[in-house]
Protein backbone atom coordinates (compact mmCIF):
# COMPACT_ATOMS: atom_id res chain seq x y z
CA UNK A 1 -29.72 297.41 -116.06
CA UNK A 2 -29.81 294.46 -118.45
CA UNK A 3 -27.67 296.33 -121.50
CA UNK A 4 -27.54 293.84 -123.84
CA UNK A 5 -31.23 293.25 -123.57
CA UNK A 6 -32.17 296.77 -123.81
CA UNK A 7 -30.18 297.13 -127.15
CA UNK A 8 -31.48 294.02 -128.25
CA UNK A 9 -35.02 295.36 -128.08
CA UNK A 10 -33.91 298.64 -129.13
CA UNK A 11 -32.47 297.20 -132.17
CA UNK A 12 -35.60 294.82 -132.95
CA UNK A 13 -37.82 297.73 -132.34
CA UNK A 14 -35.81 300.37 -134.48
CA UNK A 15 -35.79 297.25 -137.35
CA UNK A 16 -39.56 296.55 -137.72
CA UNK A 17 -40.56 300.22 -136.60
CA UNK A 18 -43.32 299.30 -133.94
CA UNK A 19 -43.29 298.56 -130.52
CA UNK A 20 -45.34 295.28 -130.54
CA UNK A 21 -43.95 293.81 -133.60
CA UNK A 22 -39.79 294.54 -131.80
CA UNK A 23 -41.01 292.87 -128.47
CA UNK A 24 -42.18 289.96 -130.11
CA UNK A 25 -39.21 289.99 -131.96
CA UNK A 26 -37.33 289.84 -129.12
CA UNK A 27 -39.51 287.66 -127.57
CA UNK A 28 -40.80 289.69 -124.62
CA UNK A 29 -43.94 291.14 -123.86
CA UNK A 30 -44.59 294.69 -125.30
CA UNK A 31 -44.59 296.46 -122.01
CA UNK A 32 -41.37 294.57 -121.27
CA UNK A 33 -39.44 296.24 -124.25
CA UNK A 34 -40.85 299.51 -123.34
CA UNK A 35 -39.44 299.50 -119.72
CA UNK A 36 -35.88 298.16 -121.12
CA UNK A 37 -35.83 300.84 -123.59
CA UNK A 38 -37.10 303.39 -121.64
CA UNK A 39 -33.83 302.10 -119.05
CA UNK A 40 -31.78 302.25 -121.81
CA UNK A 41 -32.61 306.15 -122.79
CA UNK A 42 -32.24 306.75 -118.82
CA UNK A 43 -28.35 305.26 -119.37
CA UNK A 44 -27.51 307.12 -122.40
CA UNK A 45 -28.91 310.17 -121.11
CA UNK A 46 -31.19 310.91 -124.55
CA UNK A 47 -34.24 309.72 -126.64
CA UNK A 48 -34.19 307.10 -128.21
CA UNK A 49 -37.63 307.09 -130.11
CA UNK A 50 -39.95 310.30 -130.65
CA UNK A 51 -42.99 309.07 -128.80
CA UNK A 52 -45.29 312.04 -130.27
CA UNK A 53 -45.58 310.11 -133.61
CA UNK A 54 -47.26 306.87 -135.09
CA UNK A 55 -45.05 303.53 -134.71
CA UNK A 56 -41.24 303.76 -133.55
CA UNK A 57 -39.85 306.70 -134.92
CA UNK A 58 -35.79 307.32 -134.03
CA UNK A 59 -34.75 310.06 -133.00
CA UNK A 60 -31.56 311.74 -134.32
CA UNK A 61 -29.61 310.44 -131.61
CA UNK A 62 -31.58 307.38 -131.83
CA UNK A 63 -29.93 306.93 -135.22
CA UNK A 64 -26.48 307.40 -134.13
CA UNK A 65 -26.77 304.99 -131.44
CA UNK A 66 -28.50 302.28 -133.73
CA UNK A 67 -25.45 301.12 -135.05
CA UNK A 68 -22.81 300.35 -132.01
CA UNK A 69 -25.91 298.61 -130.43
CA UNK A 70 -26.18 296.37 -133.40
CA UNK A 71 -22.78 295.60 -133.41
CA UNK A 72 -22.98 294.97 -129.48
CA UNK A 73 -26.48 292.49 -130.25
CA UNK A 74 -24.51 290.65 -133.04
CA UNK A 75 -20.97 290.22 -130.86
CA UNK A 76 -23.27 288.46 -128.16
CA UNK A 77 -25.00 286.51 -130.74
CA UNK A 78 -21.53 285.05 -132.10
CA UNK A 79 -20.27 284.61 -128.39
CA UNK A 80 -23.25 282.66 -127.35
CA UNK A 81 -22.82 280.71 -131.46
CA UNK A 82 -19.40 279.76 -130.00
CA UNK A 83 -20.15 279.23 -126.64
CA UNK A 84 -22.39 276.44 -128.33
CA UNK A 85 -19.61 275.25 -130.50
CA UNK A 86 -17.00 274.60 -127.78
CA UNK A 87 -19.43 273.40 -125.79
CA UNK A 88 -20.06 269.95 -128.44
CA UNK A 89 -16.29 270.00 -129.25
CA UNK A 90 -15.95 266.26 -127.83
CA UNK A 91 -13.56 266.07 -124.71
CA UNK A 92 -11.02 263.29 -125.86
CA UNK A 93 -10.94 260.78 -122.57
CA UNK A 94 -8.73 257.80 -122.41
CA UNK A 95 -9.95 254.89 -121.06
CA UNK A 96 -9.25 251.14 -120.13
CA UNK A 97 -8.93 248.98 -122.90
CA UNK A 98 -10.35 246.38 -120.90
CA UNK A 99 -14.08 248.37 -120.90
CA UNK A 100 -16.56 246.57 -123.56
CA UNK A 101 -17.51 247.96 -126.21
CA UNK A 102 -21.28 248.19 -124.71
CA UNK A 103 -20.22 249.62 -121.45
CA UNK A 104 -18.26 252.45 -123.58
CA UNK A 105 -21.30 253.23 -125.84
CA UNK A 106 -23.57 253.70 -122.42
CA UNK A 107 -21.10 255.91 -120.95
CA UNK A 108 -20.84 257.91 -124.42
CA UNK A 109 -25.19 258.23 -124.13
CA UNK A 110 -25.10 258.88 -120.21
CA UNK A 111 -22.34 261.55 -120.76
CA UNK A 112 -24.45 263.22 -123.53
CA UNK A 113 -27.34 263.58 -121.50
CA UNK A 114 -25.48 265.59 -118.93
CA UNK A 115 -23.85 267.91 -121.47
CA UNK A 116 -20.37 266.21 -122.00
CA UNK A 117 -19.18 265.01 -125.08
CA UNK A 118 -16.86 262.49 -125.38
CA UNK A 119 -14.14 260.74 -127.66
CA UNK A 120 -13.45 257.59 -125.79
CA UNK A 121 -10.16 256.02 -126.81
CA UNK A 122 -9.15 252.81 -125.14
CA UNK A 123 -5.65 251.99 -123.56
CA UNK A 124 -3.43 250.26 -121.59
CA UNK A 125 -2.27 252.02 -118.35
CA UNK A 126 0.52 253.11 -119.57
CA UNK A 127 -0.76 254.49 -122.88
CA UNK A 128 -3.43 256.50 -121.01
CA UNK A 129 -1.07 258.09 -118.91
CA UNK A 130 1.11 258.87 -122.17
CA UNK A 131 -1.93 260.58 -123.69
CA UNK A 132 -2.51 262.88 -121.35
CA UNK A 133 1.21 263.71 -121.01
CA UNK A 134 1.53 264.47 -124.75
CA UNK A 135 -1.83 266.35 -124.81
CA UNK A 136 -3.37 263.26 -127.35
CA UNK A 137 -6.05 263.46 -124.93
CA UNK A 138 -7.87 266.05 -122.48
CA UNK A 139 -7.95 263.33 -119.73
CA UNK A 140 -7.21 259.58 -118.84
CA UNK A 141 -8.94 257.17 -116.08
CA UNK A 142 -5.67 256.56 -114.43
CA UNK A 143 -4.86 253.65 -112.92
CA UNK A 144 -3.48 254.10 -109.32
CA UNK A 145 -3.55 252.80 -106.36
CA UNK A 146 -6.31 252.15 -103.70
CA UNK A 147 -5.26 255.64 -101.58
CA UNK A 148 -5.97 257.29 -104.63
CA UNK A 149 -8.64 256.01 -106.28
CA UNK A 150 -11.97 257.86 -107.22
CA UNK A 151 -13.00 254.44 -108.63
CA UNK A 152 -12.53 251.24 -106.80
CA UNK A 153 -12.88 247.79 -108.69
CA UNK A 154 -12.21 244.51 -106.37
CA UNK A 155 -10.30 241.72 -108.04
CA UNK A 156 -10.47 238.36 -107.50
CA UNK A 157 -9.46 234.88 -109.30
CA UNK A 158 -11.75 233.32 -112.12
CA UNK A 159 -11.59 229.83 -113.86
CA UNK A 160 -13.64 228.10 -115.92
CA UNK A 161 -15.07 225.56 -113.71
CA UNK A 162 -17.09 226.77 -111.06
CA UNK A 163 -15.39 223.47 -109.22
CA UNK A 164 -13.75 225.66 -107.18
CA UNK A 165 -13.20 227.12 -103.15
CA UNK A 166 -15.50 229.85 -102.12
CA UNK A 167 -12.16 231.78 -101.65
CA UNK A 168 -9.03 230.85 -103.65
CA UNK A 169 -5.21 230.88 -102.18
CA UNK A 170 -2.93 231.05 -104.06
CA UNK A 171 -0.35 228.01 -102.43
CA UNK A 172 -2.71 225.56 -103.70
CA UNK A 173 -1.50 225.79 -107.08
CA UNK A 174 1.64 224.33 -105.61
CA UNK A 175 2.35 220.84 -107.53
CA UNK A 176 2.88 217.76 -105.59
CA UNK A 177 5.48 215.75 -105.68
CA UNK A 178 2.87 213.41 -108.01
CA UNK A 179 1.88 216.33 -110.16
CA UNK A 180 5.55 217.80 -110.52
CA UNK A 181 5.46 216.11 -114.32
CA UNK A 182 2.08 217.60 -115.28
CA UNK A 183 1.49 221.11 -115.94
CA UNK A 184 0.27 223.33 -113.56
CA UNK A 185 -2.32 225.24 -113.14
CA UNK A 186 -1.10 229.13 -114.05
CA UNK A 187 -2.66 232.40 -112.52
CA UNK A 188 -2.67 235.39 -115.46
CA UNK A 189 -2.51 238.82 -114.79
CA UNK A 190 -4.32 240.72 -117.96
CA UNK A 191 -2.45 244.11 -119.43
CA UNK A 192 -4.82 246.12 -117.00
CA UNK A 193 -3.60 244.92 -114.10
CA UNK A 194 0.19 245.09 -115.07
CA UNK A 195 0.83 248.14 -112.09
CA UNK A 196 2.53 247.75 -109.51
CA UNK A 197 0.29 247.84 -106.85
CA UNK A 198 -1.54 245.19 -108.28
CA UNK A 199 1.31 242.94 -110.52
CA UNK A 200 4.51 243.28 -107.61
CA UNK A 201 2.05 241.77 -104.36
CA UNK A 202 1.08 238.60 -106.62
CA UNK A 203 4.18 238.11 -107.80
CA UNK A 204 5.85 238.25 -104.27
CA UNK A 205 2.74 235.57 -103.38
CA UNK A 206 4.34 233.40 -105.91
CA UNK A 207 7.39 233.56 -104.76
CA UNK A 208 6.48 232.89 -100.59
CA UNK A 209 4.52 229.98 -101.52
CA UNK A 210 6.87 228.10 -103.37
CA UNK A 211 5.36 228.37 -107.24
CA UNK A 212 7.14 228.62 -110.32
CA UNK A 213 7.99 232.14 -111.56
CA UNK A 214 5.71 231.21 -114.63
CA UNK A 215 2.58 230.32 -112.70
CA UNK A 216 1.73 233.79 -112.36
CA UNK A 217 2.66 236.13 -115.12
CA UNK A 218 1.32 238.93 -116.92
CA UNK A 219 -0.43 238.06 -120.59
CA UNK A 220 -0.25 240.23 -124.08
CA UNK A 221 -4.06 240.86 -123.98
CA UNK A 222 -6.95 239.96 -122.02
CA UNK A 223 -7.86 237.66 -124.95
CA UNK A 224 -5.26 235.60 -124.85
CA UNK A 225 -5.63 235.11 -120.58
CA UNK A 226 -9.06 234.19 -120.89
CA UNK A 227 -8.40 231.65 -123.81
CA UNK A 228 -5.73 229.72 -121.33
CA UNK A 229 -7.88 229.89 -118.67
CA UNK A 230 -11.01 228.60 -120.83
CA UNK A 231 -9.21 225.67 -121.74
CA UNK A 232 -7.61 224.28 -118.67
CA UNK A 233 -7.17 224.63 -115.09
CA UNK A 234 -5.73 228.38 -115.37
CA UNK A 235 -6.89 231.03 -113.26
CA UNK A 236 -7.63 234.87 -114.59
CA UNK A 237 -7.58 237.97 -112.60
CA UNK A 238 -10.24 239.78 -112.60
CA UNK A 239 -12.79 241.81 -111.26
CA UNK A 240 -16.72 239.94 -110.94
CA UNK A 241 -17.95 242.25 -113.56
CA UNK A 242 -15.44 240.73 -115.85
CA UNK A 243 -15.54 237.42 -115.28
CA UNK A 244 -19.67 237.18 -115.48
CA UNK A 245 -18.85 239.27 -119.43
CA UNK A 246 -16.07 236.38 -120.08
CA UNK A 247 -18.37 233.51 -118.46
CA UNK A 248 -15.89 232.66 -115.92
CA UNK A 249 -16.11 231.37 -112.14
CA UNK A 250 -15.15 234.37 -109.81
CA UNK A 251 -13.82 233.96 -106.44
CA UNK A 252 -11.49 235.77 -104.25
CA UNK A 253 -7.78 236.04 -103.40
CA UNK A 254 -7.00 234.61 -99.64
CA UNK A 255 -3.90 235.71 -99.18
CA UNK A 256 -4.45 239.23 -100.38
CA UNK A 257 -7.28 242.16 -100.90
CA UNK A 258 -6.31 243.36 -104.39
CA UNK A 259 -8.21 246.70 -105.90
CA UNK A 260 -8.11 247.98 -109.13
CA UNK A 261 -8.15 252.13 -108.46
CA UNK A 262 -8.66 254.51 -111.19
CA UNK A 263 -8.67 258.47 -110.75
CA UNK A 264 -9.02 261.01 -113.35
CA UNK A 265 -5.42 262.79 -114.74
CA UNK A 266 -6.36 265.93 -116.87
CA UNK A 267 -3.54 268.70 -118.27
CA UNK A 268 -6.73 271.12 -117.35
CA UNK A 269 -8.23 271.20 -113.66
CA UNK A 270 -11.80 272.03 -114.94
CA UNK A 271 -11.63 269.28 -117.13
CA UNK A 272 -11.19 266.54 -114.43
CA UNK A 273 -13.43 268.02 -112.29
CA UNK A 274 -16.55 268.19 -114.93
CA UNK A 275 -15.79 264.71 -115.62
CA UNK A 276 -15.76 263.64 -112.09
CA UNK A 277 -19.10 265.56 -110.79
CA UNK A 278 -20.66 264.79 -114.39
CA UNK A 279 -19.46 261.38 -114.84
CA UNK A 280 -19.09 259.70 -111.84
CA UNK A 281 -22.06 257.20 -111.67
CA UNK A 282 -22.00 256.04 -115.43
CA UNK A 283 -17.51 255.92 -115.20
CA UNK A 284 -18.51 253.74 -111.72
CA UNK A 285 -21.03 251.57 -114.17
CA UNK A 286 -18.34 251.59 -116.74
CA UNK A 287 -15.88 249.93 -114.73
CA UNK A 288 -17.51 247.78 -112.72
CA UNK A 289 -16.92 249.59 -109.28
CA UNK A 290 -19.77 249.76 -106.86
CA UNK A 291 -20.07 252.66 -105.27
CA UNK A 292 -20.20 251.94 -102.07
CA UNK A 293 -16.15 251.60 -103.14
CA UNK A 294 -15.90 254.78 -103.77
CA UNK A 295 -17.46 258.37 -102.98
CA UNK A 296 -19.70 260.36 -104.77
CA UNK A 297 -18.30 264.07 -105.30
């Protein structure tokens, strides 16, 4: 039998002292609260109500049991009140600090809709992975590599001039011997992207086509990349997603497939699995990834 039902109507009954007024009450048809009560005086083993009067008259033991049943009703009403609570408590998630600011507010509304609520703090790979470690925050898209990754975002070279090879290699930013005086053309690798998988195969490009150790290197923001690469010959890395936002030219690498994987880390199990079977679509949107890149859970 449903127990806390059958006190509840046994309580609203008992309250209002009638039968139609306690079902409605507890928001169930009359006959309803009649059969849970009349379950509920089967399980006790006694009465609840003399049913040779007018209304809902309690019986002695009627009385007695009245009040554990109210306590019982109002326990399960301050369960469900917190159940409620802990549910909105917002589920701190760290996230790339490269996401804008509109892709974070549509993954904020998406993640509503499907019951998570979420206090989005952006980060460096590094930092997210730091957050979760010292509990700062519930969970972290982690950056890792393309084995790992729930999330797969392609990379790919972008410059300002759209003067450029349908795929770009990376030896022909190798000066000349006429363009050894001028400056050369540089290849920057934004804060998001400074992980090994990604950072240690370009640099090791660099070095096995001859450039100078400073023609690719890793910049102090993404703002700063894009504003050497706006003004000259400078190339960014970045995903398409990215470079359409920053108005760039996106192309991609010849000499390498480069992927920017992220996974979730969480100190709690359930927590990286709600935001992975919740999430996934609007994260994927978030990012940039396509999901054919990916898999859906």
């Amino acid at each position: 039998m449903d127990l806390l039902g059958a006190c509840r109507a046994f309580v609203n009954v008992s309250e209002r002292g009638s039968f139609t007024e306690g079902a409605a009450a507890t928001r169930v048809p009359q006959s309803v609260a009649s059969r849970r009560i009349a379950a509920l005086e089967r399980h006790l083993g006694e009465r609840l109500f003399d049913r040779s009067s007018r209304g809902a008259t309690l019986t002695q033991f009627g009385r007695d049991m009245l009040p554990p049943a109210k306590r019982l009703v109002r326990l399960a009403d301050d369960l469900e009140h917190e159940a409620k609570r802990a549910r909105l408590n917002p589920l701190r998630l760290a996230v790339p600090d490269s996401c804008t600011t509109r892709d974070l507010a549509r993954l904020d509304a998406e993640a509503r809709r499907n019951g998570v609520h979420l206090d989005l703090h952006a980060a460096a790979p590094a930092g997210r992975t730091e957050l979760v470690r010292s509990r700062e925050a519930r969970a972290a898209l982690a950056a890792v590599p393309p084995g790992d990754a729930t999330w797969s975002v392609r990379l790919g070279l972008a410059g300002a001039t759209d003067r450029i090879a349908d795929t770009v290699y990376v030896e022909t930013l190798r000066a000349g011997r006429a363009e050894r005086s001028s400056r050369r053309s540089r290849i920057w690798i934004q804060p998001e992207d400074d992980v090994p998988h990604i950072r240690d195969p370009m640099f090791r490009i660099r070095d096995a086509v001859g450039l100078q150790p400073a023609q690719v290197t890793v910049s102090t923001t993404l703002a700063a990349a894009t504003a050497e690469v706006l003004g000259s010959t400078d190339l960014l890395l970045c995903s398409p997603k990215q470079a359409e936002e920053l108005g760039l030219h996106w192309r991609p690498v010849g000499e390498v497939d480069l992927v920017r994987g992220f996974a979730v880390a969480a100190a709690v199990r359930d927590d990286a699995e709600r935001i992975r079977t919740r999430l996934w679509h609007a994260i994927a949107r978030c990012l940039g990834a396509h999901e054919q890149d990916g898999e859906t859970p």
